[in-house]
Protein backbone atom coordinates (compact mmCIF):
# COMPACT_ATOMS: atom_id res chain seq x y z
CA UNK A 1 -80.83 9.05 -3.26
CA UNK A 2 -84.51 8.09 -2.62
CA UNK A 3 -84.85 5.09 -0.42
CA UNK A 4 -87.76 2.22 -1.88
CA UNK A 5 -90.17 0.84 1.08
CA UNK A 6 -89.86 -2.66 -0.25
CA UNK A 7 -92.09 -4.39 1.88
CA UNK A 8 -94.10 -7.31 0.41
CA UNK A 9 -97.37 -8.28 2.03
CA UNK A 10 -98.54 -11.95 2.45
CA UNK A 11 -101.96 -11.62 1.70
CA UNK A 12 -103.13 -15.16 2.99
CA UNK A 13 -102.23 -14.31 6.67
CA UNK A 14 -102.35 -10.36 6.38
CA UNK A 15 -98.13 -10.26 7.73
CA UNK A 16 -95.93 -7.98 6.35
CA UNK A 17 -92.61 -9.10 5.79
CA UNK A 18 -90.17 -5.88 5.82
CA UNK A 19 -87.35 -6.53 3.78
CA UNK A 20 -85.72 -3.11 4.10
CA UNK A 21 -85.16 -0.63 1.77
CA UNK A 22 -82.73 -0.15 -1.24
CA UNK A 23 -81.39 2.72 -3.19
CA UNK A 24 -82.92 4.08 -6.01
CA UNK A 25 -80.96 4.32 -9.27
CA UNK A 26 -81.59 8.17 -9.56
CA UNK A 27 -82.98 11.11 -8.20
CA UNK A 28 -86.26 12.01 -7.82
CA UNK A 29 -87.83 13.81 -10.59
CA UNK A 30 -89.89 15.69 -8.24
CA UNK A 31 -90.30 19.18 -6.72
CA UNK A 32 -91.85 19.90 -3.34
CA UNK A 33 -95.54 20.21 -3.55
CA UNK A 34 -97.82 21.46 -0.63
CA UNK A 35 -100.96 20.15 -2.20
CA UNK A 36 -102.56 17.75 0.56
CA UNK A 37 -103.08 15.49 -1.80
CA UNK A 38 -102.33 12.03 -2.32
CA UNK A 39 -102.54 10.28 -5.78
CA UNK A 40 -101.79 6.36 -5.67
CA UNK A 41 -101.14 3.64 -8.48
CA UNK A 42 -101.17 -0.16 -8.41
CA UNK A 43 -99.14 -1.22 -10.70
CA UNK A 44 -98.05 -4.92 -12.49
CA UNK A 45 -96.03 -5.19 -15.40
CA UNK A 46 -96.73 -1.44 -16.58
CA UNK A 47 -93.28 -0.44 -17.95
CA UNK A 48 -95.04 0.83 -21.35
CA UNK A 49 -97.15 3.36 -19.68
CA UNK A 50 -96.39 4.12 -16.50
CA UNK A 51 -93.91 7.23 -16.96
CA UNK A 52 -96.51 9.23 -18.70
CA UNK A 53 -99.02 8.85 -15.57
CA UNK A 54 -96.20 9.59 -13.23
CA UNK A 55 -95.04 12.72 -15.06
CA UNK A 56 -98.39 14.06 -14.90
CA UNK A 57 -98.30 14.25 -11.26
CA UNK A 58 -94.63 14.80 -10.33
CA UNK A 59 -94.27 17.88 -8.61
CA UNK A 60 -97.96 18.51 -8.46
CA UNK A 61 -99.51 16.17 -5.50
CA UNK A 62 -98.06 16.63 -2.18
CA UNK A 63 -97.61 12.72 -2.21
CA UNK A 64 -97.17 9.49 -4.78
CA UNK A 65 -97.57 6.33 -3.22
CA UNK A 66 -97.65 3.17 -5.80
CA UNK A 67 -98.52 -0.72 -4.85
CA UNK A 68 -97.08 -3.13 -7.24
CA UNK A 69 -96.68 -6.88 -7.35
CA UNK A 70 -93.28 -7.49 -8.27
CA UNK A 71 -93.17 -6.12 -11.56
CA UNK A 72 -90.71 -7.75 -14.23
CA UNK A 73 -90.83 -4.95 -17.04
CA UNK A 74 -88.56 -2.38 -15.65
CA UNK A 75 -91.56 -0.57 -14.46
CA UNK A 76 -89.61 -0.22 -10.98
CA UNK A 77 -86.54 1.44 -12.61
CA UNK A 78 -89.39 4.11 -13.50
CA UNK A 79 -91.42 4.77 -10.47
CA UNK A 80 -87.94 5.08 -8.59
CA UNK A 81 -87.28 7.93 -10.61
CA UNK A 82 -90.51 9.97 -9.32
CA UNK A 83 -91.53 8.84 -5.95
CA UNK A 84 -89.97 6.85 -2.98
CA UNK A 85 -93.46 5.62 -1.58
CA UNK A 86 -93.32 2.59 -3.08
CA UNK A 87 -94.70 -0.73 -2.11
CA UNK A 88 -94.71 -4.42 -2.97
CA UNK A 89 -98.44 -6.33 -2.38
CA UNK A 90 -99.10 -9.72 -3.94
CA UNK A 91 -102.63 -10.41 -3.53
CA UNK A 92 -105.42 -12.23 -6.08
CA UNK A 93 -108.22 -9.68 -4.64
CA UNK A 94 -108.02 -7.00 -6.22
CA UNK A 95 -110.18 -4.80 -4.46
CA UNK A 96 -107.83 -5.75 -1.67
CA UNK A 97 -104.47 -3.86 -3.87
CA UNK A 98 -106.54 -1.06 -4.10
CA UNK A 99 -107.60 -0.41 -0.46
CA UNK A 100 -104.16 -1.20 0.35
CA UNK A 101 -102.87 1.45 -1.99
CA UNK A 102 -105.68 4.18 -0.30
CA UNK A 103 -104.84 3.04 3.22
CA UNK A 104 -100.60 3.99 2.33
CA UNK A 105 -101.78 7.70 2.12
CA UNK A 106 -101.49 10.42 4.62
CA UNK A 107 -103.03 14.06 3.47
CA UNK A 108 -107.12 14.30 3.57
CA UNK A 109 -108.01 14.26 -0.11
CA UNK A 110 -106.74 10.96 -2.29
CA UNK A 111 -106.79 10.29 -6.38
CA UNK A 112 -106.48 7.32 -7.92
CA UNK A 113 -105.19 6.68 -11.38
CA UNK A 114 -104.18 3.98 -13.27
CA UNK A 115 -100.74 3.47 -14.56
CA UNK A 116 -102.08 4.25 -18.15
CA UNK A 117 -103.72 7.45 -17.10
CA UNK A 118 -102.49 10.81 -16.88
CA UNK A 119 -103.26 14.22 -16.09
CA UNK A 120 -103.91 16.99 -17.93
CA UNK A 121 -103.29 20.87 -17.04
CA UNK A 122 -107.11 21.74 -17.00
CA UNK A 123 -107.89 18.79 -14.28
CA UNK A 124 -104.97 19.72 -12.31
CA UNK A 125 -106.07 23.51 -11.74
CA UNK A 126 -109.62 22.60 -11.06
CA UNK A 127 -108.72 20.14 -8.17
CA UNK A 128 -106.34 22.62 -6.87
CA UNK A 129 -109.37 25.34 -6.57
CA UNK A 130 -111.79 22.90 -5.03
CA UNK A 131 -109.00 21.83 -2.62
CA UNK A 132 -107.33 25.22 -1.72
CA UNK A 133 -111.20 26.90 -1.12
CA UNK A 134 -113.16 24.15 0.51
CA UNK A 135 -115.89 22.31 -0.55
CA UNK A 136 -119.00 20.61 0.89
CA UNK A 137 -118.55 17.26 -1.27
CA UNK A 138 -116.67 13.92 0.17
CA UNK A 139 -115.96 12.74 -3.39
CA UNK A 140 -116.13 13.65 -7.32
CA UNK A 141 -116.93 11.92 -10.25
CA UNK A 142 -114.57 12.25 -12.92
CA UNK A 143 -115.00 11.82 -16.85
CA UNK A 144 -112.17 10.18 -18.80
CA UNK A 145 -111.42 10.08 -22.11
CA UNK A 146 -110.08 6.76 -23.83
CA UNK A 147 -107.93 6.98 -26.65
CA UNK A 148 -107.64 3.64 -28.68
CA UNK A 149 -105.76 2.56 -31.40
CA UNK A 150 -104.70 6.52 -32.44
CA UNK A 151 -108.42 7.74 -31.59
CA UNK A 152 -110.75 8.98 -28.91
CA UNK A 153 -113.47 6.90 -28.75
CA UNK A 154 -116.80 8.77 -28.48
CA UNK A 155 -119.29 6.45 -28.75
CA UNK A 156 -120.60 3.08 -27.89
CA UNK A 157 -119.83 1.39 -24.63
CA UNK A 158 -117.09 3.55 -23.51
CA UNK A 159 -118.48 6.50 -23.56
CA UNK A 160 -119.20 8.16 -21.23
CA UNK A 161 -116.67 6.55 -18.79
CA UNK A 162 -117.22 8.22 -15.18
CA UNK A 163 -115.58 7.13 -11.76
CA UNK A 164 -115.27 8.44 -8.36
CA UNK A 165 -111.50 9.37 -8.49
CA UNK A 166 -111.39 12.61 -6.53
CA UNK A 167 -112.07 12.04 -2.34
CA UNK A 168 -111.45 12.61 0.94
CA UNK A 169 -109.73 9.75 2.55
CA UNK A 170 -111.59 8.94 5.57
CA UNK A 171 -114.69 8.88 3.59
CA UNK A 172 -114.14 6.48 0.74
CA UNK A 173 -113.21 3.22 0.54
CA UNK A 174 -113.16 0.50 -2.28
CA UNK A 175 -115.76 -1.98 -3.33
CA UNK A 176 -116.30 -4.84 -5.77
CA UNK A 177 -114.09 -7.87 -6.82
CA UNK A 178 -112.28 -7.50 -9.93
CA UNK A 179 -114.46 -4.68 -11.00
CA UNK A 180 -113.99 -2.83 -7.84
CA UNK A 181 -114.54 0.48 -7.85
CA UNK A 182 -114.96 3.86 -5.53
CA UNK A 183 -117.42 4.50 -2.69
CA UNK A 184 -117.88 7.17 -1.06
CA UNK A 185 -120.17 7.96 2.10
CA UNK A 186 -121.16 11.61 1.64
CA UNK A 187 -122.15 14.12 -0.95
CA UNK A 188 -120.33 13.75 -4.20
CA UNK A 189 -120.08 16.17 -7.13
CA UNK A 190 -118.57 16.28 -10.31
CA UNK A 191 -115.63 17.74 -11.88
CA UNK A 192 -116.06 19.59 -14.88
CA UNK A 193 -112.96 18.32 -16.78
CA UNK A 194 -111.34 14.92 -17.64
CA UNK A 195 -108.61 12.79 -17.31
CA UNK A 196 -106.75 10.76 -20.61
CA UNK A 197 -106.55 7.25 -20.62
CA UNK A 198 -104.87 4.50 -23.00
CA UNK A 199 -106.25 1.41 -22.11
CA UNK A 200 -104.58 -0.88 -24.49
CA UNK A 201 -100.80 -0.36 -26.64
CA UNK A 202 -102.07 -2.74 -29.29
CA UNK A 203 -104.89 -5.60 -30.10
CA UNK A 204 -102.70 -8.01 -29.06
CA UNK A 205 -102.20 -6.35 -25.40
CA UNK A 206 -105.82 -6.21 -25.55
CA UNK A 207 -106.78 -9.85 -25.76
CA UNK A 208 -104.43 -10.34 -22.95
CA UNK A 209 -105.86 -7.99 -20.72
CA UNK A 210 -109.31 -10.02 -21.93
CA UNK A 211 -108.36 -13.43 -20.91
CA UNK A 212 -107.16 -12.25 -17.52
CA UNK A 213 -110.43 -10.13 -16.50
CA UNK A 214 -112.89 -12.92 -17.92
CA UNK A 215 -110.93 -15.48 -15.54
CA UNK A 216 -110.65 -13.49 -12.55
CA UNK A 217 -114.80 -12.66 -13.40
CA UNK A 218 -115.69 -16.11 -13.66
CA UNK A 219 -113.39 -16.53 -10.50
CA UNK A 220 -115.53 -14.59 -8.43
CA UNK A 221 -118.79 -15.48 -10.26
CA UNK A 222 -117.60 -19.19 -9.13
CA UNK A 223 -116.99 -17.88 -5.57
CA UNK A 224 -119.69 -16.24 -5.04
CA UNK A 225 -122.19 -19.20 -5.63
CA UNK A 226 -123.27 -18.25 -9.24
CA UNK A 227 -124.07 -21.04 -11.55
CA UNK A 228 -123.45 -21.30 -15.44
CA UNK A 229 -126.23 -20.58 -17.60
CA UNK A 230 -126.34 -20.90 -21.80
CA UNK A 231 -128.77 -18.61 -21.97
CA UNK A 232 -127.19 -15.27 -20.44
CA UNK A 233 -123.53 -16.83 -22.35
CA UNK A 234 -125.41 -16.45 -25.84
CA UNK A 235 -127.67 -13.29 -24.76
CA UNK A 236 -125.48 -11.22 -23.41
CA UNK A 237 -122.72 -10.38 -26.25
CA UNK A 238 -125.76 -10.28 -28.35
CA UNK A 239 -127.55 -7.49 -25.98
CA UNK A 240 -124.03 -5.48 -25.69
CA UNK A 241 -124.22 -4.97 -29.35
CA UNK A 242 -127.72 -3.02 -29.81
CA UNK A 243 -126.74 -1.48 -26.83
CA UNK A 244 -123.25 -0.47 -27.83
CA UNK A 245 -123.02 -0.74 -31.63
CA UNK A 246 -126.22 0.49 -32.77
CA UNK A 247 -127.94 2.53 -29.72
CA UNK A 248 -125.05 3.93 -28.08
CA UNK A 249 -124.00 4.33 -32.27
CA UNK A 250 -120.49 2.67 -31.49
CA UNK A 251 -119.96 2.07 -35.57
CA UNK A 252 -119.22 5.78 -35.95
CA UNK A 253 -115.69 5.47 -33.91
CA UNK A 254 -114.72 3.44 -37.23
CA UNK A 255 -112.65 0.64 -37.63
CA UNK A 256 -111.46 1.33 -33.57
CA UNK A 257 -115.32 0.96 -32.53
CA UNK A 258 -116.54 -1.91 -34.65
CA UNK A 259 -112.87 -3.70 -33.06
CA UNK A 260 -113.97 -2.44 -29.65
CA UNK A 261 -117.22 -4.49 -30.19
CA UNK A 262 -116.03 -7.66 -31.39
CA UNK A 263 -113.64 -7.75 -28.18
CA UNK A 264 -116.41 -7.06 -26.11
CA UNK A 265 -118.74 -9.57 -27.44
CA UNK A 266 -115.65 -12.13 -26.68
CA UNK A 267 -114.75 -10.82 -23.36
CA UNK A 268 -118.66 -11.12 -22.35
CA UNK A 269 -118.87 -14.83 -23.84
CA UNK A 270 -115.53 -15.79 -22.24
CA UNK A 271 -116.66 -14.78 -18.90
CA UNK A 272 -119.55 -17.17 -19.22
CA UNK A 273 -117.04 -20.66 -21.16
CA UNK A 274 -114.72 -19.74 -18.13
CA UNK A 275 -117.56 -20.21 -15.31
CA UNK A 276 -118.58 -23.35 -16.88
CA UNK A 277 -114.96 -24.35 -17.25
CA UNK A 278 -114.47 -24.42 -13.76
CA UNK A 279 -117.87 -25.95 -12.73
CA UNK A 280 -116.45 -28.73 -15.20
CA UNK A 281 -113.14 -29.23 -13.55
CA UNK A 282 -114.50 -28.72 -10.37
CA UNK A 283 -117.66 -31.11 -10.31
CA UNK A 284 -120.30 -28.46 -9.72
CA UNK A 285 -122.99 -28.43 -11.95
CA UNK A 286 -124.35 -25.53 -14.20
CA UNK A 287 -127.59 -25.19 -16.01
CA UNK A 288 -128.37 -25.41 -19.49
């Protein structure tokens, strides 16, 4: 039986408060793997998706480590099936979940995915050349694929969709607030194939995910002294349409692209209502 590091971190004084460890309900799904590589998660609430990103890497890396925040879905139950590196981290920074996450690994190279990501064979094989011969790159940029709503979008904003995923540990590190995102200090390459990702299960778990990420923008918009302005709150869902619709030719992912759109257009606006919002309730003035 694997054993769970439960440990949850209190972020506002940086203590750790170890609470032991517990049994998991089953045994791993794992074999050994001598790949030194790590591939972490954070995770929150990601019961729906989270098995398919975890079987893509079972028995592949030489190491899983996941950082959740107290999930309620039965996303636990899950992980405990494939890995025993398993963490608890309540924090509002974001960035701050995902250097933790990097920081719980111990073999040179590290990949991060997201608990509605997975693997496929092709992407697997190529990081296992570039690790088992050497390479003179720090870090790779990786394409990913998004499938939405039964299709993989092609077009408009979402495509291409490129990250640094693929690094060694001592020379990356995370960046950014609720966008945060790999940086590494060295040469990076590319990888020639991609990654799979399902962002959303349904429209629904979309505007969710929307209303969350415009607040936590307009949280550290707020924070980081930037005032509300109409102008950039009408503009900019207006710009992200000729750029997305009609330049980047979004209409011709169909019905999923023109619904991508509209959701962007809301998600830009709401970012703006939600910064003036809390100027509002908060007595600091924006600018018309």
């Amino acid at each position: 039986m694997a054993g769970i590091k439960n440990k949850t971190i209190d972020a506002a004084y940086g203590r750790a408060k170890d609470h032991g460890s517990e049994a998991a309900n089953s045994t791993l799904n794992t074999q050994h793997s001598t790949l030194p590589l790590s591939v972490y998660m954070i995770t929150l609430n990601n019961g729906a998706t989270i098995e398919k990103a975890l079987q893509s890497v079972a028995g592949w890396a030489g190491e899983l480590v996941i950082v959740d925040s107290h999930s309620t879905d039965g996303a636990i139950g899950i992980i405990e099936k494939y890995t025993d590196h398993v963490y608890q981290y309540d924090t509002f920074d974001q960035r701050e979940k995902y250097q933790y996450a990097q920081d719980q690994c111990t073999h040179p190279w590290v990949l991060f995915i997201d608990a509605d990501e997975w693997l496929t064979t092709e992407i697997k094989a190529e990081i296992e050349g570039i690790i088992a011969r050497g390479t003179p790159y720090d870090g790779f940029i990786v394409d990913r694929r998004n499938i939405y709503l039964g299709r993989e979008i092609k077009y408009g904003g979402w495509y291409p969709d490129e990250e640094i995923r693929l690094y060694r540990k001592e020379k990356g590190g995370w960046q950014g607030g609720i966008h945060a995102k790999v940086y590494v200090d060295g040469k990076v390459g590319r990888l020639k194939t991609h990654y799979m990702h399902t962002p959303y299960a349904d429209t629904a778990h979309q505007i969710r995910t929307i209303d969350r990420y415009s607040a936590a923008f307009a949280d550290d918009l707020y924070k980081a002294g930037r005032h509300f302005h109409l102008f950039p709150m009408v503009s900019r869902p207006l710009y992200r349409v000729l750029r997305d619709y009609i330049f980047k030719r979004g209409f011709l992912d169909g019905i999923p692209g023109m619904i991508i759109m509209a959701s962007t257009m809301y998600y830009v606006f709401m970012k703006y209502a939600k910064l003036w919002e809390m100027e509002k309730k908060n007595g600091r003035n924006g600018h018309l």
